[in-house]
N, C-alpha and C. Protein backbone atom coordinates (compact mmCIF):
# COMPACT_ATOMS: atom_id res chain seq x y z
N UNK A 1 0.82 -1.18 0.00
CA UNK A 1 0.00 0.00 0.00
C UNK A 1 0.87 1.25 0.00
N UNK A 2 2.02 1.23 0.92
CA UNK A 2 2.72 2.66 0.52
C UNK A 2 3.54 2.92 -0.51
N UNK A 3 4.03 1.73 -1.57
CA UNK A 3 4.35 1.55 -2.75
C UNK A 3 3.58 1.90 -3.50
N UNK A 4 2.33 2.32 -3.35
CA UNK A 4 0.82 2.27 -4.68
C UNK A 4 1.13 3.64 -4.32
N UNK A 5 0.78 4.16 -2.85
CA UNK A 5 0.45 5.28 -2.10
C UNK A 5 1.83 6.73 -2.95
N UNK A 6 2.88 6.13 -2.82
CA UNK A 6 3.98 6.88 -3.06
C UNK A 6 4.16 7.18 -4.61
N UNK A 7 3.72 6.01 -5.56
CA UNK A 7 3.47 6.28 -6.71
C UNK A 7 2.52 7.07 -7.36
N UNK A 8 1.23 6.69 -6.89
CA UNK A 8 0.31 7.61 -7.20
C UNK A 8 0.34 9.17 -7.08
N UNK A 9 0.51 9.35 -5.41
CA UNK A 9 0.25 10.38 -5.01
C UNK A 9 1.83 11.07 -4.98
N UNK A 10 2.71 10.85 -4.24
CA UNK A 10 3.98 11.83 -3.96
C UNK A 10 4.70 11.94 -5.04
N UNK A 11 5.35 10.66 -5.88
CA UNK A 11 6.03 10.95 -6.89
C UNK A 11 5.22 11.17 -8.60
N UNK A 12 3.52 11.67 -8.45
CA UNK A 12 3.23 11.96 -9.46
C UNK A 12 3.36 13.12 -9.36
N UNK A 13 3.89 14.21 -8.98
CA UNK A 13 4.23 15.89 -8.44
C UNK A 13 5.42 15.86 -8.32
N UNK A 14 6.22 16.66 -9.36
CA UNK A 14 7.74 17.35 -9.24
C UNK A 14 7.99 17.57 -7.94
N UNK A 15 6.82 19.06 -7.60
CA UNK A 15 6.82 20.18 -6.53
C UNK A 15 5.74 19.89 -5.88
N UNK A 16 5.55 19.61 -4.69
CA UNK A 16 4.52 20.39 -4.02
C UNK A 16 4.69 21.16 -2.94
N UNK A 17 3.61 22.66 -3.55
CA UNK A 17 3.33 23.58 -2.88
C UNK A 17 4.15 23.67 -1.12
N UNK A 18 3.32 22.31 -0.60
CA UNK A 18 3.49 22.74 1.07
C UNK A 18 3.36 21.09 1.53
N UNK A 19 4.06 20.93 2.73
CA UNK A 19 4.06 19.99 3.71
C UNK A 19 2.19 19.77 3.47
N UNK A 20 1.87 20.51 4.34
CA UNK A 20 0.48 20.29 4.00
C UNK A 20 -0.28 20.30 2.88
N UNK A 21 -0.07 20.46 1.89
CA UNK A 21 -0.51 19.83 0.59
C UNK A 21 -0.48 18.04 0.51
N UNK A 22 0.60 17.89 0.73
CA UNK A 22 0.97 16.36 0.81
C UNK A 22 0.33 15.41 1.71
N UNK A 23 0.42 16.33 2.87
CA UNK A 23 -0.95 15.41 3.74
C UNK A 23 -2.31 15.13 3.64
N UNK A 24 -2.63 16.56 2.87
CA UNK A 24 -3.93 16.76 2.55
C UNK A 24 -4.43 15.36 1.23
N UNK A 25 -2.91 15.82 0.22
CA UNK A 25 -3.30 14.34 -0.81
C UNK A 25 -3.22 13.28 -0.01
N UNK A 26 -2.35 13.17 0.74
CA UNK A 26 -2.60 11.78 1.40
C UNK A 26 -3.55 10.74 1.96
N UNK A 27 -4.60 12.43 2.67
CA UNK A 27 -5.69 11.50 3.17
C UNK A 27 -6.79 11.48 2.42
N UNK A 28 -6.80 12.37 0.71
CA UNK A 28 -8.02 11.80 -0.06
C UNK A 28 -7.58 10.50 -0.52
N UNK A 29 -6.41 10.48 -0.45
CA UNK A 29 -6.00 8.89 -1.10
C UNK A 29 -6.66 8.03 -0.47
N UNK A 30 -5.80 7.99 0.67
CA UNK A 30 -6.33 7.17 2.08
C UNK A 30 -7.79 6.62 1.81
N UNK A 31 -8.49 8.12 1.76
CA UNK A 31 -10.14 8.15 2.26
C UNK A 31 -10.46 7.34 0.70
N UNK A 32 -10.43 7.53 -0.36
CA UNK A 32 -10.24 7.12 -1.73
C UNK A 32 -10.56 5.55 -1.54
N UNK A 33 -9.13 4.58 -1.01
CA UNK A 33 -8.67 3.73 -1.07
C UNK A 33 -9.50 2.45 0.03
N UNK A 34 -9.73 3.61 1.31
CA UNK A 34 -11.12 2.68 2.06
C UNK A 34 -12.31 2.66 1.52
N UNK A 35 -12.45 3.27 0.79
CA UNK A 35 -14.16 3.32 0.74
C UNK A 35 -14.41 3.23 -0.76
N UNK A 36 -13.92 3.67 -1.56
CA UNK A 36 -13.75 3.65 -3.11
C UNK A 36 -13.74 2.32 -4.11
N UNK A 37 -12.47 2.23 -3.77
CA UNK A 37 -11.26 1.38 -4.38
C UNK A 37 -11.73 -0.22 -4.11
N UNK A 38 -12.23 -1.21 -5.13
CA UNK A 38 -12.53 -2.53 -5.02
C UNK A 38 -10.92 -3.58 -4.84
N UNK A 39 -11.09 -4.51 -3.96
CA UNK A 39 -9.80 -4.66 -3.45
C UNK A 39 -10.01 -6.10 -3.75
N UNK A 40 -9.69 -7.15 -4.59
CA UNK A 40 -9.33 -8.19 -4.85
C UNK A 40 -9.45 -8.96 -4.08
N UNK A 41 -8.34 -8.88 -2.96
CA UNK A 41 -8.41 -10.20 -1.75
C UNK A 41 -9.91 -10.29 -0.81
N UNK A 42 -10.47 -9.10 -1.27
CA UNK A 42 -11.78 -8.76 0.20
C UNK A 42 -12.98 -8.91 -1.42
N UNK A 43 -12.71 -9.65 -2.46
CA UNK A 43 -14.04 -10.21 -3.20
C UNK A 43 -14.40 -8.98 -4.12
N UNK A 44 -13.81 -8.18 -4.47
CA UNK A 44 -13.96 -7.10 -4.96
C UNK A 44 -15.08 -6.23 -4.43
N UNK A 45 -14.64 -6.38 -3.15
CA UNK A 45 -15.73 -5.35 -2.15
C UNK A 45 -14.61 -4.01 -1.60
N UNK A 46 -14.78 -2.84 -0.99
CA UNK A 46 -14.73 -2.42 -0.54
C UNK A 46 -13.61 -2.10 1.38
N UNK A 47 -12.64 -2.14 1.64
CA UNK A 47 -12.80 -2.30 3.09
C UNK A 47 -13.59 -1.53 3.98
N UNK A 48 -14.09 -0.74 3.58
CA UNK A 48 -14.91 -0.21 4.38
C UNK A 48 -16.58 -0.73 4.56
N UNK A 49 -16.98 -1.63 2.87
CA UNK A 49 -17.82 -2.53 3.41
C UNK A 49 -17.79 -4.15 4.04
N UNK A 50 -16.57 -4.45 4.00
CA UNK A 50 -16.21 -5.63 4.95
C UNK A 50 -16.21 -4.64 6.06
N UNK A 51 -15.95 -4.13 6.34
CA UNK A 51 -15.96 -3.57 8.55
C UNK A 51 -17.32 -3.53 8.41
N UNK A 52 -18.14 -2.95 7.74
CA UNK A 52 -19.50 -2.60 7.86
C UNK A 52 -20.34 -4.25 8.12
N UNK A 53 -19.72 -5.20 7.60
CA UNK A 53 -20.54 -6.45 7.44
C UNK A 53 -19.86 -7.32 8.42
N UNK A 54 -18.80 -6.95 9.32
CA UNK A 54 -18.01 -7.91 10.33
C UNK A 54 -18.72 -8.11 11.48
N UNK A 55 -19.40 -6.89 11.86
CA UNK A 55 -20.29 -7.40 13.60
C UNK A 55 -21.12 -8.22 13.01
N UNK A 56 -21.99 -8.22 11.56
CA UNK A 56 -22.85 -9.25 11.33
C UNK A 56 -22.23 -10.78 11.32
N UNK A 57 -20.95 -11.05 10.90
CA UNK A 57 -20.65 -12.52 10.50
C UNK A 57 -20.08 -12.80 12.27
N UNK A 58 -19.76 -12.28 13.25
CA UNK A 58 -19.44 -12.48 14.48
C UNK A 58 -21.17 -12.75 14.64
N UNK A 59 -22.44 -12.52 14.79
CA UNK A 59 -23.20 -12.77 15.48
C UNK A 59 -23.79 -13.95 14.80
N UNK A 60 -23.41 -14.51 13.28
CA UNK A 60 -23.65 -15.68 12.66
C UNK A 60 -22.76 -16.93 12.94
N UNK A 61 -21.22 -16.70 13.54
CA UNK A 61 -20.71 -17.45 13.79
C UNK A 61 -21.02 -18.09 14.70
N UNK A 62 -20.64 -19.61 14.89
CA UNK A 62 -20.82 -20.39 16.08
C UNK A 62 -19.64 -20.25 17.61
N UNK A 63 -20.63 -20.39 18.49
CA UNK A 63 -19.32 -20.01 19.69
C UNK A 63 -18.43 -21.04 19.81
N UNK A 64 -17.36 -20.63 20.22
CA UNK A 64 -16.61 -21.73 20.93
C UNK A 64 -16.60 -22.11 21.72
N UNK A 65 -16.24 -23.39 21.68
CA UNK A 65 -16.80 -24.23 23.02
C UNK A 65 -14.98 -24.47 23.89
């Protein structure tokens, strides 16, 4: 992820502006990348809709004994 992260975002910009520019791209990435972005290993869902669907598969699972 910070290999994708660094490509995309830091080294697609010669210059940027300000420290805070860079953070600021950082966390639309970020925000982008949870909620956006279909992710292969998670079924081409979402991680932000696997967290959304995890308290459900804990109350379907069986307890341990």
């Amino acid at each position: 992820m910070n290999g994708l992260c660094k490509a995309e975002i830091i080294h697609a910009r010669w210059v940027w502006p300000s420290v805070t520019a860079v953070e600021i791209a950082t966390m639309d990435w970020v925000q982008w990348w949870n909620t956006s972005r279909l992710h292969q290993s998670l079924d081409y869902r979402t991680p932000a809709e696997v967290e959304a669907e995890y308290p459900q598969h804990l109350r379907a699972a069986p307890a341990a004994i």
